[in-house]
N, C-alpha and C. Protein backbone atom coordinates (compact mmCIF):
# COMPACT_ATOMS: atom_id res chain seq x y z
N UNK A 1 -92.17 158.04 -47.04
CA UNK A 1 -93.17 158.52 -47.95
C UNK A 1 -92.53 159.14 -49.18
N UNK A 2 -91.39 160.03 -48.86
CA UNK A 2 -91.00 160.42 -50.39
C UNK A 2 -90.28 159.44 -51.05
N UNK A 3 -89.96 158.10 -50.82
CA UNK A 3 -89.02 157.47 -51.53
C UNK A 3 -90.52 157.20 -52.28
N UNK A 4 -91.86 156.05 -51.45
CA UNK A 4 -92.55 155.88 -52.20
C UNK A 4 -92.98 156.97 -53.88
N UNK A 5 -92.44 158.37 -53.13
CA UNK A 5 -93.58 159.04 -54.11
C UNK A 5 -92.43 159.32 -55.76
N UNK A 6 -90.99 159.17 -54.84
CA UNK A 6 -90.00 159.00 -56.29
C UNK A 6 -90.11 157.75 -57.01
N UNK A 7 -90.68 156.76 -56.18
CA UNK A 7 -90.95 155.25 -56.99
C UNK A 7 -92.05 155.54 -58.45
N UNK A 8 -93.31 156.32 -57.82
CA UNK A 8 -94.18 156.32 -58.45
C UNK A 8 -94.42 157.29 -59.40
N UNK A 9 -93.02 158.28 -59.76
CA UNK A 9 -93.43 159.25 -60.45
C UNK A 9 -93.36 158.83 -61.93
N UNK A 10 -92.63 157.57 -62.19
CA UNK A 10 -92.61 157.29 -63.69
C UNK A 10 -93.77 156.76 -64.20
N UNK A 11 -94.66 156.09 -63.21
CA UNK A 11 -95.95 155.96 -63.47
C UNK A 11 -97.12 156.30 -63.67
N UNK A 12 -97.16 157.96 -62.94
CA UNK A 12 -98.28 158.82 -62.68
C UNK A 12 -98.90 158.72 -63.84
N UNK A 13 -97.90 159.42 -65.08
CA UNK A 13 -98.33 160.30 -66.10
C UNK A 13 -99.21 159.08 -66.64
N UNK A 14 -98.78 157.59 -66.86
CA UNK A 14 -98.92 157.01 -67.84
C UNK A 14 -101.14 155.85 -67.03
N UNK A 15 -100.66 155.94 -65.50
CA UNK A 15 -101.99 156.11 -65.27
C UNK A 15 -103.07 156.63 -65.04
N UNK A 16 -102.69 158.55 -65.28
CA UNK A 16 -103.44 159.23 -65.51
C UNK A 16 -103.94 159.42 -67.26
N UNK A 17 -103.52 159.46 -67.46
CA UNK A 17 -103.74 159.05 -69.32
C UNK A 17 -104.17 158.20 -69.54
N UNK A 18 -103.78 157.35 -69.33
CA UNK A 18 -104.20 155.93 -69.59
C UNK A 18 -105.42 155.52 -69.00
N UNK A 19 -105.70 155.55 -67.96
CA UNK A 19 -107.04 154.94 -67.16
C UNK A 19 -107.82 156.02 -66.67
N UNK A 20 -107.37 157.42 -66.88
CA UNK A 20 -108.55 158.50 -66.83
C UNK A 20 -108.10 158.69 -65.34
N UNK A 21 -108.29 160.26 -64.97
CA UNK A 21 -108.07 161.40 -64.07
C UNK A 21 -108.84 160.59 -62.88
N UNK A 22 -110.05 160.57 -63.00
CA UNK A 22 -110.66 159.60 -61.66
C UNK A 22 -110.51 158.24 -61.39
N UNK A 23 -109.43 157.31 -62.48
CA UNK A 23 -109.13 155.82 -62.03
C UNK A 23 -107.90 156.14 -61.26
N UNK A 24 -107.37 157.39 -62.21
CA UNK A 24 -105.69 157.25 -61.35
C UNK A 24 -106.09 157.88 -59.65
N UNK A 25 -107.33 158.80 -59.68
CA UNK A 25 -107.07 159.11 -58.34
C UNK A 25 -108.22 158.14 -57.60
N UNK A 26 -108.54 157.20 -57.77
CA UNK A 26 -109.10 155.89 -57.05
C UNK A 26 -108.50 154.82 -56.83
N UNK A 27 -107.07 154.93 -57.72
CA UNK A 27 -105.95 153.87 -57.65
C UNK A 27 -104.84 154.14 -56.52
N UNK A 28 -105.18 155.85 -56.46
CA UNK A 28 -104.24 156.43 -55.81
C UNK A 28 -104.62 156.22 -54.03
N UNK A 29 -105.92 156.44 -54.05
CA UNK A 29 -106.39 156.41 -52.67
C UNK A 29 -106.61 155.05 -52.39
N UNK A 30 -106.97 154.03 -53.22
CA UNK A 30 -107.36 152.48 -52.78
C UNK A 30 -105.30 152.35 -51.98
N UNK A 31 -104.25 152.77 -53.01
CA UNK A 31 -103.13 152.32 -52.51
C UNK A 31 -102.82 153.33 -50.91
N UNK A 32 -103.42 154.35 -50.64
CA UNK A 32 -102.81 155.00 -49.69
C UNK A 32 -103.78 154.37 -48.33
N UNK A 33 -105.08 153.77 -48.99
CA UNK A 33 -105.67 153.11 -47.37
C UNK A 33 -104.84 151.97 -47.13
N UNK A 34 -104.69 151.29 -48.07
CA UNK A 34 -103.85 149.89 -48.23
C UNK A 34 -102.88 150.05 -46.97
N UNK A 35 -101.42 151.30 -47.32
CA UNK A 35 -101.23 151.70 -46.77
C UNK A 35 -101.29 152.03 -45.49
N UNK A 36 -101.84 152.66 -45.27
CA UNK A 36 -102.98 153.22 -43.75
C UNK A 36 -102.89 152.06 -43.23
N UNK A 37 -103.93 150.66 -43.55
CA UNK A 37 -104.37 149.64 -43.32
C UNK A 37 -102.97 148.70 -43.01
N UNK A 38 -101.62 149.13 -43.42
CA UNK A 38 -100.84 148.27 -43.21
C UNK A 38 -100.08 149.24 -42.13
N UNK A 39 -100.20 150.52 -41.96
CA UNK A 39 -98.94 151.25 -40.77
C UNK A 39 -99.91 150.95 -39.64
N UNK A 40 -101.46 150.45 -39.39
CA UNK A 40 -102.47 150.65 -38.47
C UNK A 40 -102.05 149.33 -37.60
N UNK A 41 -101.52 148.42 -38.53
CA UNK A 41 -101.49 146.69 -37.65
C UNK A 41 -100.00 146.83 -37.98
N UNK A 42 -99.41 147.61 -38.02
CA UNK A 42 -97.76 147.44 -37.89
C UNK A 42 -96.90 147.36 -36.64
N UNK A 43 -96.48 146.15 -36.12
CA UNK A 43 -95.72 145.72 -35.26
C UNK A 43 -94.24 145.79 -35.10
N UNK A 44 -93.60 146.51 -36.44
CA UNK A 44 -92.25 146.92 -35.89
C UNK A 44 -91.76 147.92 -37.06
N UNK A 45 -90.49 147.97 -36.78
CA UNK A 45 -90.24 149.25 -37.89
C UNK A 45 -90.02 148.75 -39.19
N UNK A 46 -90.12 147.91 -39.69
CA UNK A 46 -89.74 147.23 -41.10
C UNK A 46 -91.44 147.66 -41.79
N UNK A 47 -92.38 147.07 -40.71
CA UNK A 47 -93.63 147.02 -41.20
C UNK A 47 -94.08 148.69 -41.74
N UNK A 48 -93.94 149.19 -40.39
CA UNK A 48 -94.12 150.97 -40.83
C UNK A 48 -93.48 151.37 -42.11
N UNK A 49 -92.30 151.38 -42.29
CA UNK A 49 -92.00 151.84 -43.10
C UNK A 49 -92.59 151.15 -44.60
N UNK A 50 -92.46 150.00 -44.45
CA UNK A 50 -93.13 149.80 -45.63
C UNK A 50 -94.72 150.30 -45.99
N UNK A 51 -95.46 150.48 -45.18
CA UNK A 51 -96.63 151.63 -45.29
C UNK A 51 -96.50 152.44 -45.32
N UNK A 52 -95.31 153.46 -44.74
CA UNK A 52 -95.12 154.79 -45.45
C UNK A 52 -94.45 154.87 -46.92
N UNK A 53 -94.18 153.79 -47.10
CA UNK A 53 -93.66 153.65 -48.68
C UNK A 53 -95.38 153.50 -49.75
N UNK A 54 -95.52 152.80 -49.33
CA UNK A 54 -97.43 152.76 -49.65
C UNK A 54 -98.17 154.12 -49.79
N UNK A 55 -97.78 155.03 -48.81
CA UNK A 55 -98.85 155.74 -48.41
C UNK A 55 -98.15 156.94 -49.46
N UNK A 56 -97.18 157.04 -49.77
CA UNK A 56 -95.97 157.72 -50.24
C UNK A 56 -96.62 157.59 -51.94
N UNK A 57 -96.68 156.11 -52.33
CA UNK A 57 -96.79 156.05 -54.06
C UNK A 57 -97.85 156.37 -54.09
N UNK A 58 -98.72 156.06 -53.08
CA UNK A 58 -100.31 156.38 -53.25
C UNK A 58 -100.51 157.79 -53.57
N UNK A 59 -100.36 158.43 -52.52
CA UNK A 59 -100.08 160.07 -52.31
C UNK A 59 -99.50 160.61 -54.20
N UNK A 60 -99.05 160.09 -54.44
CA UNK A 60 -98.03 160.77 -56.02
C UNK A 60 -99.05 160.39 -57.42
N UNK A 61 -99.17 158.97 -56.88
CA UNK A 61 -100.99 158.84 -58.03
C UNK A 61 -101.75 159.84 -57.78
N UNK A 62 -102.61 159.87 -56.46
CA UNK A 62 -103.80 160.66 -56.51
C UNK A 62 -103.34 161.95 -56.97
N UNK A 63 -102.59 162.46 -56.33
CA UNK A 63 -102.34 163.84 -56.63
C UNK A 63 -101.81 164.03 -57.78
N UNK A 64 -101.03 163.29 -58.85
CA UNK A 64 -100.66 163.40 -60.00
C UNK A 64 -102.01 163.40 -60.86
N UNK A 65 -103.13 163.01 -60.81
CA UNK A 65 -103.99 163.32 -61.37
C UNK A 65 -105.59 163.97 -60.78
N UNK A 66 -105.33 164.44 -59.47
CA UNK A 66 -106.44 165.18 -59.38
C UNK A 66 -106.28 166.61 -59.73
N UNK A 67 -104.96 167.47 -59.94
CA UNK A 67 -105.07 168.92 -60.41
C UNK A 67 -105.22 169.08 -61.77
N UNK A 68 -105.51 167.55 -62.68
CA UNK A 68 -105.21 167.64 -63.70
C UNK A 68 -107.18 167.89 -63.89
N UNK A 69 -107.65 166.71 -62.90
CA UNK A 69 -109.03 166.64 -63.30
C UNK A 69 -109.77 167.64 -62.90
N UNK A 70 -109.30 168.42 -61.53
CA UNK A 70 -110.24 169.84 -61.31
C UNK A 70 -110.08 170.86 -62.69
N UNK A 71 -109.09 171.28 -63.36
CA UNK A 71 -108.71 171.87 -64.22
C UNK A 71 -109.32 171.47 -65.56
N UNK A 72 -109.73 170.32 -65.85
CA UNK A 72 -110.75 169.97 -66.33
C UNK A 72 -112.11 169.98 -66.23
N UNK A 73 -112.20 169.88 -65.31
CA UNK A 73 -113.96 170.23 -65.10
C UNK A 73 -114.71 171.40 -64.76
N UNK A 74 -113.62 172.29 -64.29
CA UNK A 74 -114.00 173.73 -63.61
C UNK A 74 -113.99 174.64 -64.76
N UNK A 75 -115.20 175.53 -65.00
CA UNK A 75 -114.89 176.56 -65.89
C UNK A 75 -113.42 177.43 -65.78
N UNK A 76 -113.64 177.72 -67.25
CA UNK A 76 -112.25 178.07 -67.85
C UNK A 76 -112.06 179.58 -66.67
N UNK A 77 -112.97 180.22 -66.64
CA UNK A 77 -112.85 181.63 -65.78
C UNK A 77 -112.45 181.05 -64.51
N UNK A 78 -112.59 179.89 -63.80
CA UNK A 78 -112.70 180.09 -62.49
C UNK A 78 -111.38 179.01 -62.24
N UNK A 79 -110.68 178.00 -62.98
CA UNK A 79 -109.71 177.10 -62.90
C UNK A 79 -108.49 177.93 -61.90
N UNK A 80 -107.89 178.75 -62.70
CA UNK A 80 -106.56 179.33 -61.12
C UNK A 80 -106.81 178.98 -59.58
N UNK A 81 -108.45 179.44 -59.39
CA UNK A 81 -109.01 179.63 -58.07
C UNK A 81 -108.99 178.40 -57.77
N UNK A 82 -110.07 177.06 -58.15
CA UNK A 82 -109.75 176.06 -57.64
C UNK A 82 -108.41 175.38 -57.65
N UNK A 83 -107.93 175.49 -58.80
CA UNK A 83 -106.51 174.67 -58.45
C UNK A 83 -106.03 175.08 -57.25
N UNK A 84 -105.60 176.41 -56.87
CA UNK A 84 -104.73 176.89 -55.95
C UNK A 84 -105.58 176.87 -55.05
N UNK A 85 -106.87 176.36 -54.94
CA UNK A 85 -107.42 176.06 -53.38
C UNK A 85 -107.32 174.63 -52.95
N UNK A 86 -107.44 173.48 -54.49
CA UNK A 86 -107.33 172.28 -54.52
C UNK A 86 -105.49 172.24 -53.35
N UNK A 87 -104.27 172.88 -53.99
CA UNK A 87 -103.22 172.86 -54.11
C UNK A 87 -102.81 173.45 -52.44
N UNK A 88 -103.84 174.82 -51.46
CA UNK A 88 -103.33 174.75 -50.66
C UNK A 88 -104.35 173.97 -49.46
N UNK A 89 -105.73 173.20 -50.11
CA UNK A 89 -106.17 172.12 -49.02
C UNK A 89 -105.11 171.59 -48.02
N UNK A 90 -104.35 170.73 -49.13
CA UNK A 90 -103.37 170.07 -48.71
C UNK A 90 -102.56 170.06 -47.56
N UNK A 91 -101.79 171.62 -47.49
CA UNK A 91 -100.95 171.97 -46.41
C UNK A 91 -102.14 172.14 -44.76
N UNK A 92 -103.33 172.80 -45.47
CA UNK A 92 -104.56 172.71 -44.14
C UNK A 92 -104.43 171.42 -43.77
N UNK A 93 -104.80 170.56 -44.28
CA UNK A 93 -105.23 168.92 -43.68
C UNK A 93 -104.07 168.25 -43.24
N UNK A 94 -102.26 168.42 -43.68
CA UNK A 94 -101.38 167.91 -43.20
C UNK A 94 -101.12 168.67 -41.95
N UNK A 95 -101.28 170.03 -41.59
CA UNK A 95 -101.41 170.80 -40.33
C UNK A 95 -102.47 170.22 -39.65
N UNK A 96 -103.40 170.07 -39.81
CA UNK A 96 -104.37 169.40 -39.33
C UNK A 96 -104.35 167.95 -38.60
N UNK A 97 -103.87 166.93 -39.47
CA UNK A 97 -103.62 165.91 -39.34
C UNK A 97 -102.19 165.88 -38.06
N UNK A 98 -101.21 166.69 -38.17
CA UNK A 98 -100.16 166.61 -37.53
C UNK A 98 -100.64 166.85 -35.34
N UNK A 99 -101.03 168.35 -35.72
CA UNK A 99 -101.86 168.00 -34.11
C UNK A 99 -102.91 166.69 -34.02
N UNK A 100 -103.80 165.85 -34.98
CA UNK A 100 -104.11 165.13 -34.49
C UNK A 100 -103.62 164.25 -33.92
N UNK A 101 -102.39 163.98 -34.62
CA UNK A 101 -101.38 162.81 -34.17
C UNK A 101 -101.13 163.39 -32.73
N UNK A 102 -100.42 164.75 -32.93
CA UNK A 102 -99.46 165.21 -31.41
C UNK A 102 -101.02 164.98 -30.00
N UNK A 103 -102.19 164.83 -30.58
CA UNK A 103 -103.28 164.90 -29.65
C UNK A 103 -103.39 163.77 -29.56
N UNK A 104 -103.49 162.71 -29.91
CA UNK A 104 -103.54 161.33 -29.48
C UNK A 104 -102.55 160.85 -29.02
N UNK A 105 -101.26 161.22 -29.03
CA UNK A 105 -100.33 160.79 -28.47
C UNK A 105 -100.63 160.59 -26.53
N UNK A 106 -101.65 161.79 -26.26
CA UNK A 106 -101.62 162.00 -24.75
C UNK A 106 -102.96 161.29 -24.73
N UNK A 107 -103.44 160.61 -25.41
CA UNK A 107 -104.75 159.98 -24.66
C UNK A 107 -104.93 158.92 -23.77
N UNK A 108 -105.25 158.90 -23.02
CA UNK A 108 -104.95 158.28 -22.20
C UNK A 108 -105.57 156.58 -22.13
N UNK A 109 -106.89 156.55 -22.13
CA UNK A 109 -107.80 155.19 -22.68
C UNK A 109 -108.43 155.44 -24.04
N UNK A 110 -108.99 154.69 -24.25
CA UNK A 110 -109.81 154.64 -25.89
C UNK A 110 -111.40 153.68 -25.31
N UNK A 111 -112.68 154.60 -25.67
CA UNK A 111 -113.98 154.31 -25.17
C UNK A 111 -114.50 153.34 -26.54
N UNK A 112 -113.54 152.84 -27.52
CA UNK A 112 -114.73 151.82 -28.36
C UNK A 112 -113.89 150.63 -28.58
N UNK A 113 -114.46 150.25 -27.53
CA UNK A 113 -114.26 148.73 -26.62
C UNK A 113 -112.57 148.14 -26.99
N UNK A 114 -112.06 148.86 -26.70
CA UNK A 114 -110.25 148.81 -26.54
C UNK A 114 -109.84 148.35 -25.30
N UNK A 115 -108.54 147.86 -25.60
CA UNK A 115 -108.06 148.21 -23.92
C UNK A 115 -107.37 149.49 -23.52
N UNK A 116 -107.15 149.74 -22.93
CA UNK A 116 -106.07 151.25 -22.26
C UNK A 116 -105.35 151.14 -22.53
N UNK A 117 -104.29 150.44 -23.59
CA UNK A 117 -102.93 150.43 -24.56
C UNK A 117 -102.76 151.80 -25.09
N UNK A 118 -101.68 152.20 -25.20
CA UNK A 118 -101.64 153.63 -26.44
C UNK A 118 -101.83 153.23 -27.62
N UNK A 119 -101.17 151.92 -28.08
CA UNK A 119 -101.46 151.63 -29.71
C UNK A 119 -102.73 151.28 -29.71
N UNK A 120 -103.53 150.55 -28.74
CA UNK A 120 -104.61 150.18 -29.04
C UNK A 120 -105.85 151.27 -29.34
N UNK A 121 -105.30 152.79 -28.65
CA UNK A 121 -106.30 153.80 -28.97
C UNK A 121 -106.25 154.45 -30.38
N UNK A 122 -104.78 154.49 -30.43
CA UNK A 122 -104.40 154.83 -32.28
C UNK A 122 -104.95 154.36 -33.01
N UNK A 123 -104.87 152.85 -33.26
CA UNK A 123 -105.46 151.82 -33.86
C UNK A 123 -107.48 151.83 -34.12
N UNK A 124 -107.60 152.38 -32.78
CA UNK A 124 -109.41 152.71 -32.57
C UNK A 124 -109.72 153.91 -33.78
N UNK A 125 -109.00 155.17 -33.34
CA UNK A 125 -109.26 156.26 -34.34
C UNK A 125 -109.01 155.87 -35.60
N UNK A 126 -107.86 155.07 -35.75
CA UNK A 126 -107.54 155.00 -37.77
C UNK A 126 -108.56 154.16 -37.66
N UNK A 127 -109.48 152.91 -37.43
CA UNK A 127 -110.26 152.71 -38.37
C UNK A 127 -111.47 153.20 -38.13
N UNK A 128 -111.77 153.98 -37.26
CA UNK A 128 -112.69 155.31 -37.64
C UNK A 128 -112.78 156.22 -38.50
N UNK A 129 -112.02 156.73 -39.33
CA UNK A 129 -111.31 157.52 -39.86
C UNK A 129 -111.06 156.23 -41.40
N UNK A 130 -110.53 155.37 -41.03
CA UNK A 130 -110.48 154.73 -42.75
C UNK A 130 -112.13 153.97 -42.74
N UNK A 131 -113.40 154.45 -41.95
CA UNK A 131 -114.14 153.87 -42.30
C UNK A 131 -114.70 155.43 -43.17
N UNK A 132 -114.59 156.36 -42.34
CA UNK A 132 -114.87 157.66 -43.29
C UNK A 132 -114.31 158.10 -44.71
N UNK A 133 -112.88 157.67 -44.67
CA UNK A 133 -112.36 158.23 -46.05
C UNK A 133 -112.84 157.25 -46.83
N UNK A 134 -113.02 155.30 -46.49
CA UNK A 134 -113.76 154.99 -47.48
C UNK A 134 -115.06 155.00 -48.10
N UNK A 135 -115.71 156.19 -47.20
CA UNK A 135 -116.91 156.62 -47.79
C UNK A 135 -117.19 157.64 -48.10
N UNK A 136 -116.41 158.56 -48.30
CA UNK A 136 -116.23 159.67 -48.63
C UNK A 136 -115.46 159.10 -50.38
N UNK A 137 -114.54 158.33 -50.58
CA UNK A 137 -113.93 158.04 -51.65
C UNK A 137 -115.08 157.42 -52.48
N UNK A 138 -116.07 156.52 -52.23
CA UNK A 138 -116.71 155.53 -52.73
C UNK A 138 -118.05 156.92 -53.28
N UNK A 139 -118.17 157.68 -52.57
CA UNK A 139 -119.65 158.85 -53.37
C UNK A 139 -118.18 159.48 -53.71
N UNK A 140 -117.57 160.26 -53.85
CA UNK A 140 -116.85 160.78 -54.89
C UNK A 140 -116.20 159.83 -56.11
N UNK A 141 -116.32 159.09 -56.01
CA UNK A 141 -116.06 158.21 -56.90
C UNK A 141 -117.42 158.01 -57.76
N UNK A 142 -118.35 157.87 -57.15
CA UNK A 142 -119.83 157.48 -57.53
C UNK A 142 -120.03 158.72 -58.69
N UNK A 143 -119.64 159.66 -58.12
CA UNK A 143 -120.41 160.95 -58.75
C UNK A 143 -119.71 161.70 -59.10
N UNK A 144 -118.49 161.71 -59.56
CA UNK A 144 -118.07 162.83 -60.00
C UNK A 144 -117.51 162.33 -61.56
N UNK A 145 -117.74 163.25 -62.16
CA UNK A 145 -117.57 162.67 -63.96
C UNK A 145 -116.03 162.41 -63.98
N UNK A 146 -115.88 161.21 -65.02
CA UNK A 146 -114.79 160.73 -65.28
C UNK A 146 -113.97 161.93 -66.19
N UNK A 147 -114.70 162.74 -67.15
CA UNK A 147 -113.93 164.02 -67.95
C UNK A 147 -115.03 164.67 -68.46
N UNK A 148 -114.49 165.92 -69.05
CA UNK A 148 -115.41 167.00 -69.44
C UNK A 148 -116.57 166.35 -70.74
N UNK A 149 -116.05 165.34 -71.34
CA UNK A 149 -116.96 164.88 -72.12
C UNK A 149 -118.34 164.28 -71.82
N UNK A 150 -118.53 163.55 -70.32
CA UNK A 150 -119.71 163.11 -70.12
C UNK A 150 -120.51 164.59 -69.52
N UNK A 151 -119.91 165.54 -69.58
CA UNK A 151 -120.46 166.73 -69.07
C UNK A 151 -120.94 167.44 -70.52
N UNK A 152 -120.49 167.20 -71.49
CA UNK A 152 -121.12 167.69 -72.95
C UNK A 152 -121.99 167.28 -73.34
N UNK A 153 -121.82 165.38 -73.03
CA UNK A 153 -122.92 164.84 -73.92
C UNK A 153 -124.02 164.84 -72.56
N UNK A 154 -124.62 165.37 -71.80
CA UNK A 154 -124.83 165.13 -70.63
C UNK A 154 -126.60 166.18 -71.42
């Protein structure tokens, strides 16, 4: 993941500028399911890693331009607060995410229509889970202003 995210740092700036705060972080998350979608059916270690390289550039888009766009849209009084709540989400949901992993590791069967494989239960939850983040991405995407200007002329 960090090689991906040193790949992608010469690019951030120029697709957050360029294609606006909410393309770069819709470019960012379309590449990190991609991702997802490729470590989920990965059959050996060449494959993984190349999805953590995915999940890695993805990760350096979105986030290269979402502290840019909260800081934009949030009143001027209240910007510190969200950024630095935007900024420590992050470490919550990777703590978060980490026992989920260490908790599926011990499961034993998987109830939506799997077999009793371990990968096959992993495999059950991620696309549970990439059916949520892609709908969670698709209304934040829907609705949240591209920059402070459609909020002026609004």
């Amino acid at each position: 993941m960090s090689i991906g995210s040193l790949v992608a740092l010469p690019v951030v700036p120029y697709i957050a500028d360029g294609l606006g705060r909410r393309w770069g972080i819709m470019i960012g998350c379309v590449t990190m399911i991609l991702g997802v979608i490729l470590q989920t059916i990965s059959v050996n270690l060449k494959m993984f890693i190349a999805a953590r390289f995915f999940l890695g550039f993805g990760i350096a888009i979105a986030h290269g331009a979402s502290p840019l766009l909260v800081t934009e849209l949030v009143h001027p009084q209240h910007r510190a607060t969200f950024t630095t709540i935007y900024n420590t989400t992050w470490y919550i949901g990777s703590f978060i995410a980490a026992w989920l992993t260490f908790g599926t590791n011990h499961i034993s069967e998987c109830h939506v229509s799997c077999s009793t494989t371990q990968p096959c239960t992993n495999a059950c939850l991620c696309r549970q889970q990439l059916v949520l983040a892609c709908t969670i991405i698709g209304a934040g995407f829907a609705f949240n202003p591209a920059d402070v200007f459609c909020l002026v002329r609004a």
